[in-house]
Protein backbone atom coordinates (compact mmCIF):
# COMPACT_ATOMS: atom_id res chain seq x y z
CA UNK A 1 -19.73 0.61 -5.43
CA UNK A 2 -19.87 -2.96 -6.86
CA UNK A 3 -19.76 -5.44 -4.28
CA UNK A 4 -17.36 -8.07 -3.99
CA UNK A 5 -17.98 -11.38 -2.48
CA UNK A 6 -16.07 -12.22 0.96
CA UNK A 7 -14.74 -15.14 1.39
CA UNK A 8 -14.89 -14.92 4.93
CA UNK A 9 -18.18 -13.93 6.17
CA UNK A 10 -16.66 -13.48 9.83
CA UNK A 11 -13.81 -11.50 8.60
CA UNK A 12 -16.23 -8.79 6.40
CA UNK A 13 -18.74 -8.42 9.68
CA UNK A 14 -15.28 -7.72 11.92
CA UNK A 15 -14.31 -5.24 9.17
CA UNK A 16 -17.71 -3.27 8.77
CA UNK A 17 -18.53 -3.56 12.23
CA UNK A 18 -15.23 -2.10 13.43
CA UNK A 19 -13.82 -5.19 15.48
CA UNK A 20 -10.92 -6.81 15.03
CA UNK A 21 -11.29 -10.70 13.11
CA UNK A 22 -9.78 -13.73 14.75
CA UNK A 23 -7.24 -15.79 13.47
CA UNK A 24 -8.53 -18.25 10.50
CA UNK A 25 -7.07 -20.96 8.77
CA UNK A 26 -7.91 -19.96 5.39
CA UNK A 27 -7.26 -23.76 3.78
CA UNK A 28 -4.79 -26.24 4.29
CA UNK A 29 -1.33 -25.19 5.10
CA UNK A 30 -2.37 -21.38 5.10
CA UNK A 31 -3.61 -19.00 7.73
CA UNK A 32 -4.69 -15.50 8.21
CA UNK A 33 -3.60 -13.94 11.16
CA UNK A 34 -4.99 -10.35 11.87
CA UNK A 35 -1.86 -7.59 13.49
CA UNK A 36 -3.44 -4.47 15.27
CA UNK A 37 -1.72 -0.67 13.90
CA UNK A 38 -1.74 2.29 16.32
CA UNK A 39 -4.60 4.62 16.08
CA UNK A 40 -4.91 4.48 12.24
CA UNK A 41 -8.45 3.85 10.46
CA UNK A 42 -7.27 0.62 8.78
CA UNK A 43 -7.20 -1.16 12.52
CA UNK A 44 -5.31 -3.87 11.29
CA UNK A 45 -3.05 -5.49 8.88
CA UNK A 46 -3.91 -9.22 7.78
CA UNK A 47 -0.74 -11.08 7.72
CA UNK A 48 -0.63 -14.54 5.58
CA UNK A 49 1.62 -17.58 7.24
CA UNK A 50 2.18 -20.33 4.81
CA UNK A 51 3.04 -23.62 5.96
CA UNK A 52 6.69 -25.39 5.33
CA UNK A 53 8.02 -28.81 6.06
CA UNK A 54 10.34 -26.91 8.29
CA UNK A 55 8.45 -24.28 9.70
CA UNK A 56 6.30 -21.11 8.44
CA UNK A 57 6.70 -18.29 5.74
CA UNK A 58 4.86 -14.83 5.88
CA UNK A 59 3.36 -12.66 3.34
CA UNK A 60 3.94 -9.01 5.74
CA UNK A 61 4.73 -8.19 9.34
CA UNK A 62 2.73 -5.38 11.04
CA UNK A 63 4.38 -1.99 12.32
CA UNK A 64 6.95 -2.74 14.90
CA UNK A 65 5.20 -2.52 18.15
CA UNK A 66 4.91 -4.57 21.05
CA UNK A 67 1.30 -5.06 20.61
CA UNK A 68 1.48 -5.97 17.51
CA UNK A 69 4.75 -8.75 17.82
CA UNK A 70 2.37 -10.49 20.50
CA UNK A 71 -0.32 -10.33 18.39
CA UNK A 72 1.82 -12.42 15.47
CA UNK A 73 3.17 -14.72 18.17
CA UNK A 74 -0.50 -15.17 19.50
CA UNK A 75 -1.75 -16.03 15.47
CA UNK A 76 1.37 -17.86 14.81
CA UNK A 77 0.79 -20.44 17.74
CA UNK A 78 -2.83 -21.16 16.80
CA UNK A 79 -1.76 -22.27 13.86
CA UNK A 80 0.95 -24.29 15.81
CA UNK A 81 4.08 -22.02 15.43
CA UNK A 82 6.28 -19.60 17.29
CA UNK A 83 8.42 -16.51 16.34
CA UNK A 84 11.28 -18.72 16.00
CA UNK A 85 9.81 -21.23 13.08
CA UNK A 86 9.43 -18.19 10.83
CA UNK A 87 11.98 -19.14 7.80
CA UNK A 88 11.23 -16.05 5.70
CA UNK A 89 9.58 -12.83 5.24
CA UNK A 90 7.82 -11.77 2.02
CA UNK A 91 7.09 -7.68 2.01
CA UNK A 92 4.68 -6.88 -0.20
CA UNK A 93 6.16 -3.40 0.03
CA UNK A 94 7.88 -1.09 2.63
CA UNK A 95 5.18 1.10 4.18
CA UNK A 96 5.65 0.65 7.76
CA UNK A 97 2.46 -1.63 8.40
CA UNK A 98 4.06 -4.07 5.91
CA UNK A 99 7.59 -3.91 6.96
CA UNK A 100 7.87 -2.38 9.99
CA UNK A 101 8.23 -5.99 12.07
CA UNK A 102 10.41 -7.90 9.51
CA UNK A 103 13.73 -6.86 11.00
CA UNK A 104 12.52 -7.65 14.55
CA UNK A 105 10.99 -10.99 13.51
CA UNK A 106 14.32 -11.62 11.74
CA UNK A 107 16.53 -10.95 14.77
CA UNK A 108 14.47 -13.41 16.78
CA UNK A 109 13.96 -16.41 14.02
CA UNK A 110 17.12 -15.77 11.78
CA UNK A 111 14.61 -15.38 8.53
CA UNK A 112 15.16 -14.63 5.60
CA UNK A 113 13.67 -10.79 4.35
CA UNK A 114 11.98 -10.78 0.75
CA UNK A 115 11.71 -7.02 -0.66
CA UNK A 116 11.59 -5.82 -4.66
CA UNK A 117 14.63 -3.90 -6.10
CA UNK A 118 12.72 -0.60 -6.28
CA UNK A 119 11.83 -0.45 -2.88
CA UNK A 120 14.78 -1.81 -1.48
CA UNK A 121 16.28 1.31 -3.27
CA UNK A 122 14.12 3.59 -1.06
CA UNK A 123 14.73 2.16 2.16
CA UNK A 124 18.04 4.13 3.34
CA UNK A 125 16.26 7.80 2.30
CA UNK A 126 13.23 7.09 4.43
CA UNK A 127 14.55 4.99 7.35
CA UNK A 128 18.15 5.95 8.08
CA UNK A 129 18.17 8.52 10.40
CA UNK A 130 20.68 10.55 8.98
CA UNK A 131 18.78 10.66 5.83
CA UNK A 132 15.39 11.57 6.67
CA UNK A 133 15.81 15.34 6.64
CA UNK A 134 16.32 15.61 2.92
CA UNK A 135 13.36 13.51 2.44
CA UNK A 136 11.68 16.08 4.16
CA UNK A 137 12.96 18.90 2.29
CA UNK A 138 12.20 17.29 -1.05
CA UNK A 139 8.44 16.80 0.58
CA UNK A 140 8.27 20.35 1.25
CA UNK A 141 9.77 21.96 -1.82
CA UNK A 142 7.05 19.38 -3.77
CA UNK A 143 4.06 20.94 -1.79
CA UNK A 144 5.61 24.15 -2.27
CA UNK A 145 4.92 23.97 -6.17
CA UNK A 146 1.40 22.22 -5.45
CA UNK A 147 0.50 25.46 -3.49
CA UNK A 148 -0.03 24.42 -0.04
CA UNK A 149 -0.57 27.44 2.26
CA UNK A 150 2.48 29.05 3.73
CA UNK A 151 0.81 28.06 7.10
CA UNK A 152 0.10 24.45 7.15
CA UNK A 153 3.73 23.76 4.59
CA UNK A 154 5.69 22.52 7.60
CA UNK A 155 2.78 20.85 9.57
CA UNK A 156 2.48 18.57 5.91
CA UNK A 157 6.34 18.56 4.78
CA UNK A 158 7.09 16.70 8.46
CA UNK A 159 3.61 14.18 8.63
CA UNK A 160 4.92 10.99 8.18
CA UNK A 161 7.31 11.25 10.77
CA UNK A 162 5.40 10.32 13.28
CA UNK A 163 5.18 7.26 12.22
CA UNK A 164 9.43 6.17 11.80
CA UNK A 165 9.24 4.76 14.94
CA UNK A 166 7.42 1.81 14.45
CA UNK A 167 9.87 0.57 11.58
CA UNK A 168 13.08 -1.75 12.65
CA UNK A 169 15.18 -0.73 9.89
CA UNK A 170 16.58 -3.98 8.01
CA UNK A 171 18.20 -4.67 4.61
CA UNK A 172 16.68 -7.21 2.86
CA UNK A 173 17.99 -10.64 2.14
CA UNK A 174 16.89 -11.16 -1.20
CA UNK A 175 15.73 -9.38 -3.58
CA UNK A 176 12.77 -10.20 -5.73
CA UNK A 177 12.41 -9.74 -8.95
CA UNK A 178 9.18 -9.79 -11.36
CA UNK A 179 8.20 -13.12 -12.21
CA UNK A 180 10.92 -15.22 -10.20
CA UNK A 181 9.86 -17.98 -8.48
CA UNK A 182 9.59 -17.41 -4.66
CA UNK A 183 10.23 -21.21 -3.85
CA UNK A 184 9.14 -22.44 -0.33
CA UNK A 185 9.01 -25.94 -0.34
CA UNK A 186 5.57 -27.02 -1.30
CA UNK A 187 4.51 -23.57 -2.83
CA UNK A 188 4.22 -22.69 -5.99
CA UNK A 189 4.55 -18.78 -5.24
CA UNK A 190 5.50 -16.81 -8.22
CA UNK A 191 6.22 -12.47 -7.44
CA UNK A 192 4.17 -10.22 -9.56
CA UNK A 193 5.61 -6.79 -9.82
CA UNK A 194 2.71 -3.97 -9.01
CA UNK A 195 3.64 -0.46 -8.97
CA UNK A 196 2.02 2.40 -8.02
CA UNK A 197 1.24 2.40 -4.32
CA UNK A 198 4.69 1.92 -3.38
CA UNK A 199 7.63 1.85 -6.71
CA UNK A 200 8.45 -1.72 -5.61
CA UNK A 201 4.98 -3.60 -4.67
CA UNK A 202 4.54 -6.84 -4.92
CA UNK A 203 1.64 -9.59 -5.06
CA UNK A 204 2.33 -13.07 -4.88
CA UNK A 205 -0.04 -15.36 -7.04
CA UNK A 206 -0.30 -18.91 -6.38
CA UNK A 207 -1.33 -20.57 -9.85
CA UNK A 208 -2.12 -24.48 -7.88
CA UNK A 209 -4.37 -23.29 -4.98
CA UNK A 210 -5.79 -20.02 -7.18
CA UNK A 211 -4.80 -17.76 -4.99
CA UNK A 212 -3.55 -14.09 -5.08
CA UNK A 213 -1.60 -12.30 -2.32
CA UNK A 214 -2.78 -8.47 -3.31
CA UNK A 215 -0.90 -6.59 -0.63
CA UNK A 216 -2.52 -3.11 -1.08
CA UNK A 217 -2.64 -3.37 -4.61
CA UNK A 218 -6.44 -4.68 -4.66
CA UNK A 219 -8.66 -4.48 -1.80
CA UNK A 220 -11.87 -4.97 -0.96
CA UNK A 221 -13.78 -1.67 -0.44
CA UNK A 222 -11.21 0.94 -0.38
CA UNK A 223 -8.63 1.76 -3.23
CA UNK A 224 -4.50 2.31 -2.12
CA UNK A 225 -3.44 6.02 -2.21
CA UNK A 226 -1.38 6.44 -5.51
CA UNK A 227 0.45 9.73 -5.41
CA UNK A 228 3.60 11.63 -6.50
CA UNK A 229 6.01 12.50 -4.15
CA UNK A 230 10.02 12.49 -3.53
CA UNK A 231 10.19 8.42 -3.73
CA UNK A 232 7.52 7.73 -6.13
CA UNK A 233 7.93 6.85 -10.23
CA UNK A 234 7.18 9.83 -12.45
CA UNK A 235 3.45 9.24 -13.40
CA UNK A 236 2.50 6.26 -10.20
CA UNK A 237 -1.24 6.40 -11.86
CA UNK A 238 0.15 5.25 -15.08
CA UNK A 239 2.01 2.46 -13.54
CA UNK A 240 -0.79 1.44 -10.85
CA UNK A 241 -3.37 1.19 -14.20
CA UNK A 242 -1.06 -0.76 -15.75
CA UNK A 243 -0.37 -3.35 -12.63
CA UNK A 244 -3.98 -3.73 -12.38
CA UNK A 245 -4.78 -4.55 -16.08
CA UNK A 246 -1.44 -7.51 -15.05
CA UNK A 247 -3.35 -8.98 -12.23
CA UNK A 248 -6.79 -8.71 -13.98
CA UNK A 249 -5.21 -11.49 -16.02
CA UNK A 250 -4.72 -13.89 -13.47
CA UNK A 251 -7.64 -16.93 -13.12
CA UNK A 252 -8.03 -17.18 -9.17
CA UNK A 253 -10.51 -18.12 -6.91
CA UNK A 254 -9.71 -15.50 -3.76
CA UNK A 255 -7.62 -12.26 -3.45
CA UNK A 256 -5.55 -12.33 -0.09
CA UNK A 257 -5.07 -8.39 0.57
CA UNK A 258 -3.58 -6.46 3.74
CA UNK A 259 -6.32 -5.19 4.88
CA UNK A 260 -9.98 -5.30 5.02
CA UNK A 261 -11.50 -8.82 4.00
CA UNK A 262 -10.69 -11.96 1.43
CA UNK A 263 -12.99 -11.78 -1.37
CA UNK A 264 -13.12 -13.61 -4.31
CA UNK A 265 -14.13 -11.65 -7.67
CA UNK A 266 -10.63 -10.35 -9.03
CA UNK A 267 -11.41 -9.14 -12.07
CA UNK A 268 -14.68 -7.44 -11.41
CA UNK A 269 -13.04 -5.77 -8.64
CA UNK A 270 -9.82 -4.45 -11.30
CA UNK A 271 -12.67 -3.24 -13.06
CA UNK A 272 -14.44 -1.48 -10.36
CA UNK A 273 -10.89 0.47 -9.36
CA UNK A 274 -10.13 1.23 -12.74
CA UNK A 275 -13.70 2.94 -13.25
CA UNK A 276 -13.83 4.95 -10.18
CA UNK A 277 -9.78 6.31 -11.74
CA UNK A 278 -11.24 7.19 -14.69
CA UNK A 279 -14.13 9.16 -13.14
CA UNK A 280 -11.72 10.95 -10.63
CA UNK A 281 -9.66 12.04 -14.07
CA UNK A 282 -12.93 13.44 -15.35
CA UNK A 283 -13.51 15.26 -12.26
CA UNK A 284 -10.18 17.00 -11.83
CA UNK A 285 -10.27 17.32 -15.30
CA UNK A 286 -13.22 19.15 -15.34
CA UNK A 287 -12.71 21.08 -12.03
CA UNK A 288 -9.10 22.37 -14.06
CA UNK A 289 -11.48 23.58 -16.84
CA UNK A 290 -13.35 25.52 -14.57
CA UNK A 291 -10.95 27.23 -12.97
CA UNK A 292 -8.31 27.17 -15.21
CA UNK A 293 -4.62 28.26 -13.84
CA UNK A 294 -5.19 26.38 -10.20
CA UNK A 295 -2.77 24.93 -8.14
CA UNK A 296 -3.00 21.26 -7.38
CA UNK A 297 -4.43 22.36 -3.85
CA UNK A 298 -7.11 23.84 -4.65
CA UNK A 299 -7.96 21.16 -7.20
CA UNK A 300 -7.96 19.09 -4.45
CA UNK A 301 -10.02 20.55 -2.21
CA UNK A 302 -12.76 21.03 -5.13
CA UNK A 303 -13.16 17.06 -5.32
CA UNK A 304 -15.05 14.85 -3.75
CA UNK A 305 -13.75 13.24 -0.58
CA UNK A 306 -15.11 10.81 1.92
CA UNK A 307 -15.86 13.19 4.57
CA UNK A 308 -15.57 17.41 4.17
CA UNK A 309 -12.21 18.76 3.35
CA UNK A 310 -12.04 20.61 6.32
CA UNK A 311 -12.18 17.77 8.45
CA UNK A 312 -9.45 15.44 6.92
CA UNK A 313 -6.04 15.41 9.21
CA UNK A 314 -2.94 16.89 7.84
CA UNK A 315 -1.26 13.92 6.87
CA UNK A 316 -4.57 13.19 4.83
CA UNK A 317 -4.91 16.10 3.47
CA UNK A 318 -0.95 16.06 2.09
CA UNK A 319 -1.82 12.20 0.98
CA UNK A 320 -4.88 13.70 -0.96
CA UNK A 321 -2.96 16.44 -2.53
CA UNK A 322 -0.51 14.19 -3.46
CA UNK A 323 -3.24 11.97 -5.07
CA UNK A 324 -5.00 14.67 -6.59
CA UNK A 325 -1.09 15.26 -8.39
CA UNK A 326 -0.73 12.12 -9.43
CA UNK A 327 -3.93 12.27 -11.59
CA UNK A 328 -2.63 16.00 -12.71
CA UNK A 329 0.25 14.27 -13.68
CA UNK A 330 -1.42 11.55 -15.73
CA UNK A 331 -3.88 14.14 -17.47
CA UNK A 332 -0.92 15.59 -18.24
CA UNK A 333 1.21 12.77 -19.80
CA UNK A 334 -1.78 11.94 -22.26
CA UNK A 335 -1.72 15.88 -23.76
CA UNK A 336 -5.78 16.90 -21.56
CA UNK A 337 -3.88 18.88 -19.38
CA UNK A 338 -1.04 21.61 -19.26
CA UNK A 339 1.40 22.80 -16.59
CA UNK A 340 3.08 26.12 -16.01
CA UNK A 341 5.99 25.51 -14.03
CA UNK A 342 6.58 27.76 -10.96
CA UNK A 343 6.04 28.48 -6.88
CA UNK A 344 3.20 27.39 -7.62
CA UNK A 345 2.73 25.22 -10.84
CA UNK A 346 -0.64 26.11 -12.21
CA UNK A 347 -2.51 23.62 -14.15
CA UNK A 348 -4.70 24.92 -17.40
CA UNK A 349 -6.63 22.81 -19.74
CA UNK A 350 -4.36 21.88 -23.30
C-alpha cells in the first residue's frame, strides 16, 4: 500500500493504535473534532467546524446518539462554541454516520441542513418508516439474482436495519448542487459532486487555504465500499473512477476525510485507489474465467478479503457481494464480461 503522509501525527497513532484522537485545531478558524459510532470498526467519524463571524459551520454530524451529541458539544466548546452557534450543516452524504445528527443539531441551533439533489432523493425510501419495507424487498430480490443462499437471504435482505435508529430523519434545507458556491462568510467553499459511495456525495474544496473536505470519497488507508444496490446509480464503479480522476485535479495541501487521519498527498493517494480498482477487476475478471457461469456470490467469496470469508459478518458479507457486483457490472459495461439474466444471473467471460 503506498503510504500517505499524515498531517497529524497524533491523529494517525490514535487511528493505528485503536484510540480515539482528541480534538485539534487544524489551522486558524478550523477544527477537527472526533464523534464516537456504536460498535462499528471505523470508531469514529471526524467532524470539521469552520469558523463564522457569527458562529460555526460543520462539514458532518455523527449517528444520532447521545454519546455522540455530547461528544460534538464537548469538541464544539474547545474550540469555543456550543450546539446552539451551529449556523449550518454540510452532509457530505446520507449514510447514517454522516447524517444521522443533522436533524437533532438542527432542532437545537435552528441550522441550516446542506445535502446534494441525488441523495436528498433517497432519503424518504430509506428513512421513512413507512417506506423501508420495499427497500427491503428490492434488497432481497437483488441478492436473490446475485445467488445468495436460500438460508442467509433474509439475515442479508434486513442488515442495515439495525442501524435506522441512529438517524433523526430531516429534509434538507438546501440543496447543493455541483460546483455552487457554499458561501459562509469568510470561506471560500466550493461543492464538488463525487459519486459512487453514496449517488449524491459531496467534497468540499477550499481553493485559498488548499484544502479538501473528502468525506468518504478519499481516505487514508482504507477505500469506501462502492456497490450496486436498490438506491445506487447503474454502474457506481464507473462513476466513483470518474469522481476520483475530478478531485485528482485539485492542487491542495491536506485532504480532510471522515474517518481515519488528515494526510496530505491527494493525488498519489487517487492513484493508489484507482490501482488497487483496477487489480480487483483483474481478479474477478479472472476468477469469472475460471469458473465461467458463477453467480456474483461465489465470485465473491473467491477474492481476496481482509480477513477469511467465513469470518466476515452478514452485513459485510452482503456489502462485499454488493461490491464484488459493482465491479461485475463495470466489466460488464466495457464488453470483458457477459451476463445471463435469471434467479440467479450467471456471469461468463464475452
Amino acid at each position: 500500500m503506498t503510504k500517505v503522509t499524515p498531517a497529524s501525527e497524533a491523529q494517525r497513532e490514535a487511528w493505528t493504535s485503536g484510540g480515539f484522537p482528541e480534538v485539534e485545531r487544524v489551522r486558524p478558524g478550523l477544527w477537527s473534532i472526533p464523534v464516537p459510532l456504536p460498535a462499528i470498526p471505523l470508531r469514529y467519524v471526524l467532524v470539521y467546524a469552520l469558523e463564522l463571524p457569527d458562529g460555526v459551520a460543520i462539514v458532518d454530524a455523527g449517528w444520532n446518539t447521545d454519546e455522540a451529541y455530547g461528544a460534538l458539544a464537548a469538541g464544539l466548546k474547545v474550540a469555543g462554541y456550543e450546539m446552539t452557534d451551529v449556523k449550518a450543516v454540510l452532509v457530505t452524504h446520507i449514510h447514517p454516520d454522516h447524517y444521522g445528527l443533522a436533524g437533532r443539531i438542527r432542532e437545537v441551533s435552528g441550522a441550516w441542513i446542506g445535502l446534494h439533489p441525488a441523495d436528498s432523493r433517497l432519503l424518504h425510501d430509506r428513512y421513512d418508516d413507512g417506506a423501508v419495507d420495499s427497500l427491503v424487498a428490492q434488497e432481497r430480490a437483488l441478492l436473490v439474482r446475485s445467488g445468495v443462499p436460500q438460508a442467509t437471504l433474509d439475515e442479508l435482505a434486513g442488515a442495515s436495519m439495525m442501524i435506522r435508529h441512529y438517524v433523526t430523519m430531516a429534509r434538507p434545507d438546501r440543496l447543493i448542487e455541483d460546483g455552487e458556491r457554499v458561501g459562509l462568510p469568510g470561506w471560500d467553499l466550493q461543492a464538488v459532486w463525487t459519486p459512487g459511495h453514496s449517488p449524491g456525495h459531496l467534497c468540499f474544496v477550499e481553493r485559498e487555504r488548499r484544502l479538501l473536505f473528502s468525506g468518504d470519497h478519499v481516505l487514508a488507508r482504507i477505500t469506501p465500499i462502492v456497490a450496486v444496490h436498490p438506491q445506487s446509480a447503474p454502474n457506481p464503479l464507473a462513476d466513483y473512477l470518474q469522481a476520483l480522476a475530478t478531485v485528482r485535479k485539485f492542487d491542495v495541501d491536506e485532504v480532510l476525510p471522515a474517518h481515519e487521519y488528515r494526510f496530505l498527498e491527494l493525488a498519489e493517494r487517487v492513484d493508489h485507489v484507482m490501482a488497487h480498482h483496477s487489480e480487483r477487476l483483474a481478479e474477478i475478471e479472472a476468477a469469472v474465467g475460471a469458473a465461467g457461469g458463477i453467480t456474483c456470490w461465489d465470485t465473491a467469496t473467491r477474492l481476496t478479503w481482509s480477513r477469511p470469508w467465513e469470518t466476515i459478518p452478514s452485513f459485510m458479507r452482503r456489502a462485499a457481494n454488493n461490491e464484488t457486483l459493482a465491479h461485475l457490472v463495470w466489466l460488464e459495461a466495457r464488453g470483458r464480461l457477459r451476463r445471463v439474466p435469471g434467479e440467479p444471473d450467471l456471469w461468463h467471460p464475452a
